[in-house]
PDB file of N, CA and C in Angstrom:
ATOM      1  N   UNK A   1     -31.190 -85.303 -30.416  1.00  0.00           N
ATOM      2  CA  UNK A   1     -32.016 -85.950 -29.407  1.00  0.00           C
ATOM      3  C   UNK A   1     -33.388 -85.282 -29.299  1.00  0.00           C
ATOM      4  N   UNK A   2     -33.108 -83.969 -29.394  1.00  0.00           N
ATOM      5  CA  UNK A   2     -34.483 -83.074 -29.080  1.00  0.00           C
ATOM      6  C   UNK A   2     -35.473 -83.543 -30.661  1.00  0.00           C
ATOM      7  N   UNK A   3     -35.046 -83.635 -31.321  1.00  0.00           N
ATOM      8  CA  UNK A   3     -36.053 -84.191 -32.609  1.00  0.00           C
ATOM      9  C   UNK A   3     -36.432 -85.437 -32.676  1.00  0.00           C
ATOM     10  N   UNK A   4     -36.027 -86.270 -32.265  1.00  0.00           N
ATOM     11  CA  UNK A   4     -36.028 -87.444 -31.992  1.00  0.00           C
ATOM     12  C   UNK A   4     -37.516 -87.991 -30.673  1.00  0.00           C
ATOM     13  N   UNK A   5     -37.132 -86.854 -29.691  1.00  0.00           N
ATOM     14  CA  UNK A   5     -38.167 -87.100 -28.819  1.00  0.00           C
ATOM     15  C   UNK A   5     -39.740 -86.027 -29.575  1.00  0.00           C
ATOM     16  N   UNK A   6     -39.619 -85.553 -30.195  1.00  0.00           N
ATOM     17  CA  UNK A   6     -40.306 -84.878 -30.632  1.00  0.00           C
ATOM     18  C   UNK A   6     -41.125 -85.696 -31.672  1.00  0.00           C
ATOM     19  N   UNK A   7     -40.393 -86.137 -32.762  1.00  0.00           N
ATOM     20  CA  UNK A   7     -40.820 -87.377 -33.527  1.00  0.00           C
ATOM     21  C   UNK A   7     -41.832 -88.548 -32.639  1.00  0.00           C
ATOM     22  N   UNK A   8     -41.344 -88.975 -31.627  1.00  0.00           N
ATOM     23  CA  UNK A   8     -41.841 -89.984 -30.646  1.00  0.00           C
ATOM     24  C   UNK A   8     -43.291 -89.590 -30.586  1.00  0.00           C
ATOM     25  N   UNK A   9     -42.779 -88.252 -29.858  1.00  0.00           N
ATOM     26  CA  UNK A   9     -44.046 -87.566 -29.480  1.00  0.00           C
ATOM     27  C   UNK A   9     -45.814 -87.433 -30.498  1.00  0.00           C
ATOM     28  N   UNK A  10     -45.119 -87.138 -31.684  1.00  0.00           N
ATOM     29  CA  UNK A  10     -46.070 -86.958 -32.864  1.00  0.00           C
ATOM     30  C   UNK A  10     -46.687 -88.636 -33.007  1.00  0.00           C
ATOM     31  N   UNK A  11     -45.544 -89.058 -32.966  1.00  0.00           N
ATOM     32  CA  UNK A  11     -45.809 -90.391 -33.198  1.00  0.00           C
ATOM     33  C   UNK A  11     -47.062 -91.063 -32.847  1.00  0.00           C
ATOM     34  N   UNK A  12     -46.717 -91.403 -31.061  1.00  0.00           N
ATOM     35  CA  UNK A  12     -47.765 -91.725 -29.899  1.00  0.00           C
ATOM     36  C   UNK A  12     -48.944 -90.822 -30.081  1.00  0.00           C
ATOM     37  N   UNK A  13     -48.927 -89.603 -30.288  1.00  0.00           N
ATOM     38  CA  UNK A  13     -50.038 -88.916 -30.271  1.00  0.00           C
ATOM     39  C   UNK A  13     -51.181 -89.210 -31.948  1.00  0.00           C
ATOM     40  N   UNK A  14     -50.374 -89.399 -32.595  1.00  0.00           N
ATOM     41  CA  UNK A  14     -51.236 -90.284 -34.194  1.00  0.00           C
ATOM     42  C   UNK A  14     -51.337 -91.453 -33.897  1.00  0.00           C
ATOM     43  N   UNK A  15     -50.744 -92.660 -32.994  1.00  0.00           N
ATOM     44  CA  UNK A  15     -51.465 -93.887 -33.017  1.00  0.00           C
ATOM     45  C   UNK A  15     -52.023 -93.785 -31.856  1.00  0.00           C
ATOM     46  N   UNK A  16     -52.425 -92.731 -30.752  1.00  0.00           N
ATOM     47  CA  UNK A  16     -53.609 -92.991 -29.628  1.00  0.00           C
ATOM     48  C   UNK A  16     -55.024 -92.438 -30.706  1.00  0.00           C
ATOM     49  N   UNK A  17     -54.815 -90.956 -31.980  1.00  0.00           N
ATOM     50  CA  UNK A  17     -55.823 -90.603 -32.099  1.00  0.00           C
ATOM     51  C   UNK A  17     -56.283 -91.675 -33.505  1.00  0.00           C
ATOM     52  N   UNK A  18     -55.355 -92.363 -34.203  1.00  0.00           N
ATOM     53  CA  UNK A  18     -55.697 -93.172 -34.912  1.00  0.00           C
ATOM     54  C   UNK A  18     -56.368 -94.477 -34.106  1.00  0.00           C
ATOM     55  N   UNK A  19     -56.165 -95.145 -33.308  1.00  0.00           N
ATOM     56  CA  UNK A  19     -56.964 -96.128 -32.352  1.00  0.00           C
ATOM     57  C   UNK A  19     -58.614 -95.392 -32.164  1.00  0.00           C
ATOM     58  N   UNK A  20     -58.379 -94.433 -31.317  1.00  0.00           N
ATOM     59  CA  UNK A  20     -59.726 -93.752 -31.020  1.00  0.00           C
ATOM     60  C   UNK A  20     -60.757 -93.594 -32.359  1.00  0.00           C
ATOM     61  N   UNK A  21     -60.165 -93.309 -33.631  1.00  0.00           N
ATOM     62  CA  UNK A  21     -60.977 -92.913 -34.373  1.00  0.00           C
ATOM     63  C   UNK A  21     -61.379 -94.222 -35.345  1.00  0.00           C
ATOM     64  N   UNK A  22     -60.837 -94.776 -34.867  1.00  0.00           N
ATOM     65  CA  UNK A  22     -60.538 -96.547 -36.361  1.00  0.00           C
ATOM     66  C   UNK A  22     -61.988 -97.590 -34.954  1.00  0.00           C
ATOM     67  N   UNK A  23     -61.854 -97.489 -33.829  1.00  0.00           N
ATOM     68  CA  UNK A  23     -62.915 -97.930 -32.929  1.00  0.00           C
ATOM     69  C   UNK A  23     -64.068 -96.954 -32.811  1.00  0.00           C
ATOM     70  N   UNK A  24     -64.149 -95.850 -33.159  1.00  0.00           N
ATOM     71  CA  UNK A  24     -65.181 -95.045 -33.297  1.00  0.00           C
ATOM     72  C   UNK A  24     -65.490 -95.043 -34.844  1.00  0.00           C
ATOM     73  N   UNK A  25     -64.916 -95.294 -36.029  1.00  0.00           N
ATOM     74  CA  UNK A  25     -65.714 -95.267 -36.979  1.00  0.00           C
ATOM     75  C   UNK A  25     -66.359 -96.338 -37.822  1.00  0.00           C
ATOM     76  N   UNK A  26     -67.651 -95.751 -38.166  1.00  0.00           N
ATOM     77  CA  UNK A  26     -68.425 -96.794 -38.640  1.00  0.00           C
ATOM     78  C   UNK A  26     -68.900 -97.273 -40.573  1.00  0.00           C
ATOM     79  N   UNK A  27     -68.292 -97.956 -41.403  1.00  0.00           N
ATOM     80  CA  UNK A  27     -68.824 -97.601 -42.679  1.00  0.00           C
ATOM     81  C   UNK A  27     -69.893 -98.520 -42.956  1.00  0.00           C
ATOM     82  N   UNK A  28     -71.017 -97.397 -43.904  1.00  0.00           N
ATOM     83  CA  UNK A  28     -72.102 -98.038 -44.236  1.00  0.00           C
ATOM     84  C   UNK A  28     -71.940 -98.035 -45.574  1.00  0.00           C
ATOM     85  N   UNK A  29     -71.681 -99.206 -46.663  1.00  0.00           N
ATOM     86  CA  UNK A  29     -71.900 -99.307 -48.005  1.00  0.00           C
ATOM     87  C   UNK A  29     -73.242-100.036 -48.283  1.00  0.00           C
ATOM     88  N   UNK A  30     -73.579 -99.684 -49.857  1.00  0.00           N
ATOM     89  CA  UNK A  30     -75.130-100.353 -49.872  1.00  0.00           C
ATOM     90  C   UNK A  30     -74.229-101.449 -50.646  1.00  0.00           C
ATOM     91  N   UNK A  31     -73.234-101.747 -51.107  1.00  0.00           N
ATOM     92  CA  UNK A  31     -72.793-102.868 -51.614  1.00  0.00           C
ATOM     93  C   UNK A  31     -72.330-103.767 -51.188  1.00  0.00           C
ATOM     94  N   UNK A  32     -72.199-104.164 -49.511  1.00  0.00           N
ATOM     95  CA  UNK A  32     -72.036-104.756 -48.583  1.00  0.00           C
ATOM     96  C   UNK A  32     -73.162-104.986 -48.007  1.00  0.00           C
ATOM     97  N   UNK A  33     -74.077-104.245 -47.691  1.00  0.00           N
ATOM     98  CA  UNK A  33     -75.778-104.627 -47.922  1.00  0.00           C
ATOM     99  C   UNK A  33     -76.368-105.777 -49.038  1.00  0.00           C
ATOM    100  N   UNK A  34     -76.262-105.407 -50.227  1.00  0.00           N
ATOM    101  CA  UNK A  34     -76.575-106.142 -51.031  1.00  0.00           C
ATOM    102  C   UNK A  34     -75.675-107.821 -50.932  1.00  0.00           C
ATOM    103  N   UNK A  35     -74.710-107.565 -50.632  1.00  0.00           N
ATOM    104  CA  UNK A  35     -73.973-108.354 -50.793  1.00  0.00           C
ATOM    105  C   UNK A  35     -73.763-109.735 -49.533  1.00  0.00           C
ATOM    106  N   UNK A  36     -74.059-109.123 -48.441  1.00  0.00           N
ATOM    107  CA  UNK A  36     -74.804-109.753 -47.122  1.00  0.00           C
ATOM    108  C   UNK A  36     -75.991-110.283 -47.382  1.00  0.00           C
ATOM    109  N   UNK A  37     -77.186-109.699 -47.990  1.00  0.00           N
ATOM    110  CA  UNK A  37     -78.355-110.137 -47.898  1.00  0.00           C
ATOM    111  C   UNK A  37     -78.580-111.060 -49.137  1.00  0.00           C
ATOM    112  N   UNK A  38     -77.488-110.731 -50.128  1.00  0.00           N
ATOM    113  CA  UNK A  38     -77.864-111.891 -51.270  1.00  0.00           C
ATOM    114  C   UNK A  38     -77.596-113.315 -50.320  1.00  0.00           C
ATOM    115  N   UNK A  39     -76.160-113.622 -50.251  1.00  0.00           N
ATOM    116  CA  UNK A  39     -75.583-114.350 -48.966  1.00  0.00           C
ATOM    117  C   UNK A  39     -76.384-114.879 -47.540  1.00  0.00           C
ATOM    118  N   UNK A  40     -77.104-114.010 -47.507  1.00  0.00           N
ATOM    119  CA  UNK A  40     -77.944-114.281 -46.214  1.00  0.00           C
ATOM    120  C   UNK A  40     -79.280-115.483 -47.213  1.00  0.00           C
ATOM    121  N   UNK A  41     -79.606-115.011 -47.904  1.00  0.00           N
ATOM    122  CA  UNK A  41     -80.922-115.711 -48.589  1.00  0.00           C
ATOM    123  C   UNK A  41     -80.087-116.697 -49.056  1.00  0.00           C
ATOM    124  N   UNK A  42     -78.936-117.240 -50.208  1.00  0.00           N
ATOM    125  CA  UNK A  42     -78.650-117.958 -50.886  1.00  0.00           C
ATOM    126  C   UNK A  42     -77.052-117.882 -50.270  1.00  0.00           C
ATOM    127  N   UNK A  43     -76.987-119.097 -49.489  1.00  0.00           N
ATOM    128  CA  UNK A  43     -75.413-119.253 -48.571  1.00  0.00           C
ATOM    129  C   UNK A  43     -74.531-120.317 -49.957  1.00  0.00           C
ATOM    130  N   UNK A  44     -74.300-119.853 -50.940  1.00  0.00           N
ATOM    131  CA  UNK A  44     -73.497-120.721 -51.592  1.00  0.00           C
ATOM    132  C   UNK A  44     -72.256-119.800 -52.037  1.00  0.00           C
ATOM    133  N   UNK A  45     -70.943-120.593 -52.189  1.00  0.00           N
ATOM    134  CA  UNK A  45     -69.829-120.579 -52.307  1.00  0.00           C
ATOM    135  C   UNK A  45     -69.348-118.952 -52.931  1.00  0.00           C
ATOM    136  N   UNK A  46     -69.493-118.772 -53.886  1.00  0.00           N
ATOM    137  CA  UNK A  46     -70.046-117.435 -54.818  1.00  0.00           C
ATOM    138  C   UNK A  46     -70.434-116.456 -54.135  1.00  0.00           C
ATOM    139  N   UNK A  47     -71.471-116.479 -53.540  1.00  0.00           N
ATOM    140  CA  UNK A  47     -72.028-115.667 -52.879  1.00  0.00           C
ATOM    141  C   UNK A  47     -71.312-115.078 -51.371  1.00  0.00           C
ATOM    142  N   UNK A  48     -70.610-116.358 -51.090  1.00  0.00           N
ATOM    143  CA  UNK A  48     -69.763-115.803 -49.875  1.00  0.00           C
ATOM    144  C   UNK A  48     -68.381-115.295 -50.226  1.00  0.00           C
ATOM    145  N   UNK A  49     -68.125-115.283 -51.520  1.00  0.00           N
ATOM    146  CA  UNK A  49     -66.554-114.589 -51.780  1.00  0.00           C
ATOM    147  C   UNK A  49     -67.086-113.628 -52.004  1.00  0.00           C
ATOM    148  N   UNK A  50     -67.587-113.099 -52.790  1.00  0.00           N
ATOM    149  CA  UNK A  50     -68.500-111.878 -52.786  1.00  0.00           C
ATOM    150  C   UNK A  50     -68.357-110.919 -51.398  1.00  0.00           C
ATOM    151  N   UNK A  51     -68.820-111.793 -50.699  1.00  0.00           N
ATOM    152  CA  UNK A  51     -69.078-111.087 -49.493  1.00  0.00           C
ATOM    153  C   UNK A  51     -67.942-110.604 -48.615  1.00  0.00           C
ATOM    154  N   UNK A  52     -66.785-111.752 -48.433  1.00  0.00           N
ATOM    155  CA  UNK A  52     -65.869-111.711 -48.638  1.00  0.00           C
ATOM    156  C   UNK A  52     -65.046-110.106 -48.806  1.00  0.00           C
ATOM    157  N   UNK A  53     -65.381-110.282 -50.190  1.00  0.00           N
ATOM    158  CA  UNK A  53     -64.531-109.593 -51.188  1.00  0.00           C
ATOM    159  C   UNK A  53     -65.150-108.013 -50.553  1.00  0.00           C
ATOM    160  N   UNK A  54     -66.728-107.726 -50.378  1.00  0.00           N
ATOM    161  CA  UNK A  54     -66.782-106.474 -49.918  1.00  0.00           C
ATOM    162  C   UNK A  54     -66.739-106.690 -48.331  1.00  0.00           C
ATOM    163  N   UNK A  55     -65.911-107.235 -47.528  1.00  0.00           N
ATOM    164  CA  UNK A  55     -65.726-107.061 -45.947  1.00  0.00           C
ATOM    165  C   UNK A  55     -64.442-106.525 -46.378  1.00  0.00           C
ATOM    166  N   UNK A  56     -63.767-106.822 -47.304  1.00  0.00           N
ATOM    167  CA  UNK A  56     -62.118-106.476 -47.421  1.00  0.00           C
ATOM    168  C   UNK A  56     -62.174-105.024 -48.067  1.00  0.00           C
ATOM    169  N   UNK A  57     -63.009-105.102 -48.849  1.00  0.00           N
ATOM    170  CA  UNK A  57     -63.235-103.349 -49.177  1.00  0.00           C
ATOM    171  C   UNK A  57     -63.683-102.330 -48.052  1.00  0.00           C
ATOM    172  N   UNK A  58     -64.466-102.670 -47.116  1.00  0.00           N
ATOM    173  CA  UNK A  58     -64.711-101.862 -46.128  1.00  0.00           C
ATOM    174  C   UNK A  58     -63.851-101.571 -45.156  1.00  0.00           C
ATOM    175  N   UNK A  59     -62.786-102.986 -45.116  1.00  0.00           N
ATOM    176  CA  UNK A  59     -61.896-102.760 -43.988  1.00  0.00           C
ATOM    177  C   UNK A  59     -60.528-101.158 -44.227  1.00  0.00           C
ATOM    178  N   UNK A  60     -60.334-102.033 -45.480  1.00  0.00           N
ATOM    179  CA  UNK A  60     -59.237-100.873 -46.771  1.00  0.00           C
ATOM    180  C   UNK A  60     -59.986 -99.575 -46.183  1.00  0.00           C
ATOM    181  N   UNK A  61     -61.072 -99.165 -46.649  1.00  0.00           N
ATOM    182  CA  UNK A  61     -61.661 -98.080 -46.348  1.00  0.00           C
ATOM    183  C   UNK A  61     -61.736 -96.979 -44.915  1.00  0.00           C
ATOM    184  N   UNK A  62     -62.237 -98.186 -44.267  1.00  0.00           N
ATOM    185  CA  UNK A  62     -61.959 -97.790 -42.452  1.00  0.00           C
ATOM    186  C   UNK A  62     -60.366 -97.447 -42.522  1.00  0.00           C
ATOM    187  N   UNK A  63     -59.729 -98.647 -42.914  1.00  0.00           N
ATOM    188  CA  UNK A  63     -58.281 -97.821 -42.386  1.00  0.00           C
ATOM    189  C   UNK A  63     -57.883 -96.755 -42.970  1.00  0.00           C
ATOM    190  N   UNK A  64     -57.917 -96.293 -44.018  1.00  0.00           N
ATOM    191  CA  UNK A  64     -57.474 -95.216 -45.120  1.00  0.00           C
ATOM    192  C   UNK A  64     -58.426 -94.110 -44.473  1.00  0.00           C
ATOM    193  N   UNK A  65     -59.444 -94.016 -44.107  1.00  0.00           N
ATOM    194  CA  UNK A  65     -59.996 -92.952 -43.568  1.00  0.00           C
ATOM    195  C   UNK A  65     -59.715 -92.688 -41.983  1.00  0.00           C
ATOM    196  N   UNK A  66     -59.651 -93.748 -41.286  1.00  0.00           N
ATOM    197  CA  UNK A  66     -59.139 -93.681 -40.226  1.00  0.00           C
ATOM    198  C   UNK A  66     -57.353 -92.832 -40.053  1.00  0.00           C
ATOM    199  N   UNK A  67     -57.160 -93.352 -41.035  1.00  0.00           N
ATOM    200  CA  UNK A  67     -55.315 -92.912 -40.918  1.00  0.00           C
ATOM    201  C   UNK A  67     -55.311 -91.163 -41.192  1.00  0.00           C
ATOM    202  N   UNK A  68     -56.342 -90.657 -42.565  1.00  0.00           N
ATOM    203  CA  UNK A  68     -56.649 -89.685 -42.642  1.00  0.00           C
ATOM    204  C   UNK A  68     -57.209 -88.697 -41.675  1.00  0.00           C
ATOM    205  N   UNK A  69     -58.146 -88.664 -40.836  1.00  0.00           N
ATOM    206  CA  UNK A  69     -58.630 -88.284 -40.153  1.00  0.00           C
ATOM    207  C   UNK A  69     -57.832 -88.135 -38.658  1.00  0.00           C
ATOM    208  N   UNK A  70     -57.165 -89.573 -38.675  1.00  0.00           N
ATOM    209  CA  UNK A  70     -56.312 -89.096 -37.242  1.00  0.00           C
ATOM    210  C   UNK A  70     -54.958 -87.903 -37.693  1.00  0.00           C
ATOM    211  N   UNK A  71     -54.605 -87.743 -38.739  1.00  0.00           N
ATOM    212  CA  UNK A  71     -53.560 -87.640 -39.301  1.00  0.00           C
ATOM    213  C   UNK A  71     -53.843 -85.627 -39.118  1.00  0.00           C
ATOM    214  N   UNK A  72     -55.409 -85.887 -39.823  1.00  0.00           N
ATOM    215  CA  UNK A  72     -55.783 -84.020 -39.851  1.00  0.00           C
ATOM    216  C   UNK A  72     -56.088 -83.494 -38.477  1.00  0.00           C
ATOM    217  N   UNK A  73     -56.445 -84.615 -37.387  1.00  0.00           N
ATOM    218  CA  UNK A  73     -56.670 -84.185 -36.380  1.00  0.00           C
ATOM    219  C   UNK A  73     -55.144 -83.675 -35.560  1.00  0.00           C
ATOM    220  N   UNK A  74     -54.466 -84.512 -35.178  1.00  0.00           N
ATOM    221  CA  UNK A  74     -52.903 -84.709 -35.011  1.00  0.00           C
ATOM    222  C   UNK A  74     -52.546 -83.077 -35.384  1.00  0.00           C
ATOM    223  N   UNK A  75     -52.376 -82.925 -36.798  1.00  0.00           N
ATOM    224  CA  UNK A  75     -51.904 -81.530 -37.139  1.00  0.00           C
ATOM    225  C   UNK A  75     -52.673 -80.357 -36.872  1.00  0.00           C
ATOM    226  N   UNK A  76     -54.115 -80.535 -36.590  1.00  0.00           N
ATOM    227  CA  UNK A  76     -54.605 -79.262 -36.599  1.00  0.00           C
ATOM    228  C   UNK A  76     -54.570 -78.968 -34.633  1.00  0.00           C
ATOM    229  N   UNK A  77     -54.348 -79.661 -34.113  1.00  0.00           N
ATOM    230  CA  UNK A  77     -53.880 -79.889 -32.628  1.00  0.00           C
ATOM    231  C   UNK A  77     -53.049 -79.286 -32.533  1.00  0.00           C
ATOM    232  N   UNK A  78     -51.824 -80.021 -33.242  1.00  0.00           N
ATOM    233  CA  UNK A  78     -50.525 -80.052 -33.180  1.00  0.00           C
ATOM    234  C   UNK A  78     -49.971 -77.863 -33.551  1.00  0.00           C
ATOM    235  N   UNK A  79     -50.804 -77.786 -34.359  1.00  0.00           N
ATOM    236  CA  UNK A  79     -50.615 -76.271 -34.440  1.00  0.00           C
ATOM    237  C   UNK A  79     -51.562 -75.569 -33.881  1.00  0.00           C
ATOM    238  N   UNK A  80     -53.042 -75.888 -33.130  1.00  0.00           N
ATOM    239  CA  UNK A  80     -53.410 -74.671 -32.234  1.00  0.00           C
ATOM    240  C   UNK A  80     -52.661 -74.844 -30.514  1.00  0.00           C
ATOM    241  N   UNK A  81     -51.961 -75.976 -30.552  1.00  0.00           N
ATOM    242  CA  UNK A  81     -50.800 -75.879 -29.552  1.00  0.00           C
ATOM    243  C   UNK A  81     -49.935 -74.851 -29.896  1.00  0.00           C
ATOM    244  N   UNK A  82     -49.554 -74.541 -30.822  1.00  0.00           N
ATOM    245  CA  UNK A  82     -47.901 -74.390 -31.076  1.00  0.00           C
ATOM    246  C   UNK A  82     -48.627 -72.217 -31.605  1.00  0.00           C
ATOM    247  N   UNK A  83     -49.380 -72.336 -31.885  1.00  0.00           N
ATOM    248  CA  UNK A  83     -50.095 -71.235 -31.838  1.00  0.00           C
ATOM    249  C   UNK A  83     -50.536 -70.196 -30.346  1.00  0.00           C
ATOM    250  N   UNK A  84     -51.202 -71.086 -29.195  1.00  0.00           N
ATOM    251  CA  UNK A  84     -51.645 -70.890 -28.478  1.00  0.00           C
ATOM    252  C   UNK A  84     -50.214 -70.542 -27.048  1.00  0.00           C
ATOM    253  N   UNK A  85     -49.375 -71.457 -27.797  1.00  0.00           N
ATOM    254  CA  UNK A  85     -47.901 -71.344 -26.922  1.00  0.00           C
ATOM    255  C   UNK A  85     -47.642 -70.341 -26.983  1.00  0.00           C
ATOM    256  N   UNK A  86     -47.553 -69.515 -28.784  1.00  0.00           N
ATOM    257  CA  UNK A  86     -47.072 -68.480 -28.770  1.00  0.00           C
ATOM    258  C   UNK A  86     -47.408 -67.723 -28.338  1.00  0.00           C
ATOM    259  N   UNK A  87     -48.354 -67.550 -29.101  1.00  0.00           N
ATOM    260  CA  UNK A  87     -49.418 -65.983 -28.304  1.00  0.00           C
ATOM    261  C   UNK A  87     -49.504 -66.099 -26.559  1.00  0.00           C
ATOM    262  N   UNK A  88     -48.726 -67.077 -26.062  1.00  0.00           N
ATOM    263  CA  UNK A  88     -48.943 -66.847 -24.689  1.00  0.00           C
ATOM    264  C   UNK A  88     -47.784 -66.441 -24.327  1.00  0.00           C
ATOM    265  N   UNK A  89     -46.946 -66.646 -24.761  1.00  0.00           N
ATOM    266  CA  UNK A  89     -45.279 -65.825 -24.693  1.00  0.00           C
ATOM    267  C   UNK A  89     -44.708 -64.793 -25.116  1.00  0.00           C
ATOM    268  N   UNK A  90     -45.850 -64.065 -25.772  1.00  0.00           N
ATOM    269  CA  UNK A  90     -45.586 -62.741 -26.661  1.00  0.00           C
ATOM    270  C   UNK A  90     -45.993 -61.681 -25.469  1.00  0.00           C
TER     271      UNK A  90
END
């Protein structure tokens, strides 16, 4: 039971800091630039899968870095807790 709530715990605490960090982060590609502004000048079919095609690359990206980042945050928390516990019980 005690691992179980513990698991939970890790859990909730990676999808509050994964939320926070996936709404706080921002990606800038110049190939989504290019790829907007061709699109923006010339709105034909082509040009919007394109575009398309790099909104779906940026999204992939946000999440994979997002998951990363909440993931290093989570653990490096997760042990100046478990650090800070100790040394306070010693």
């Amino acid at each position: 039971m005690r691992s179980a709530k513990i698991a939970f715990r890790c859990l909730a605490a990676y999808a509050i800091v994964f939320s926070l960090v996936y709404l706080t982060e921002h990606i800038h590609r110049r190939d989504f630039d290019r790829a907007f502004f061709t699109w923006w000048k010339n709105r034909t079919p082509d040009n919007e899968a394109v575009l398309r095609a790099e909104q779906h690359k940026n999204q992939i990206i946000r999440l994979r870095d997002s998951a990363t980042i909440a993931l290093l945050v989570v653990v490096i928390a997760g042990g100046t807790y478990k650090v800070v516990r100790f040394v306070r019980s010693a």
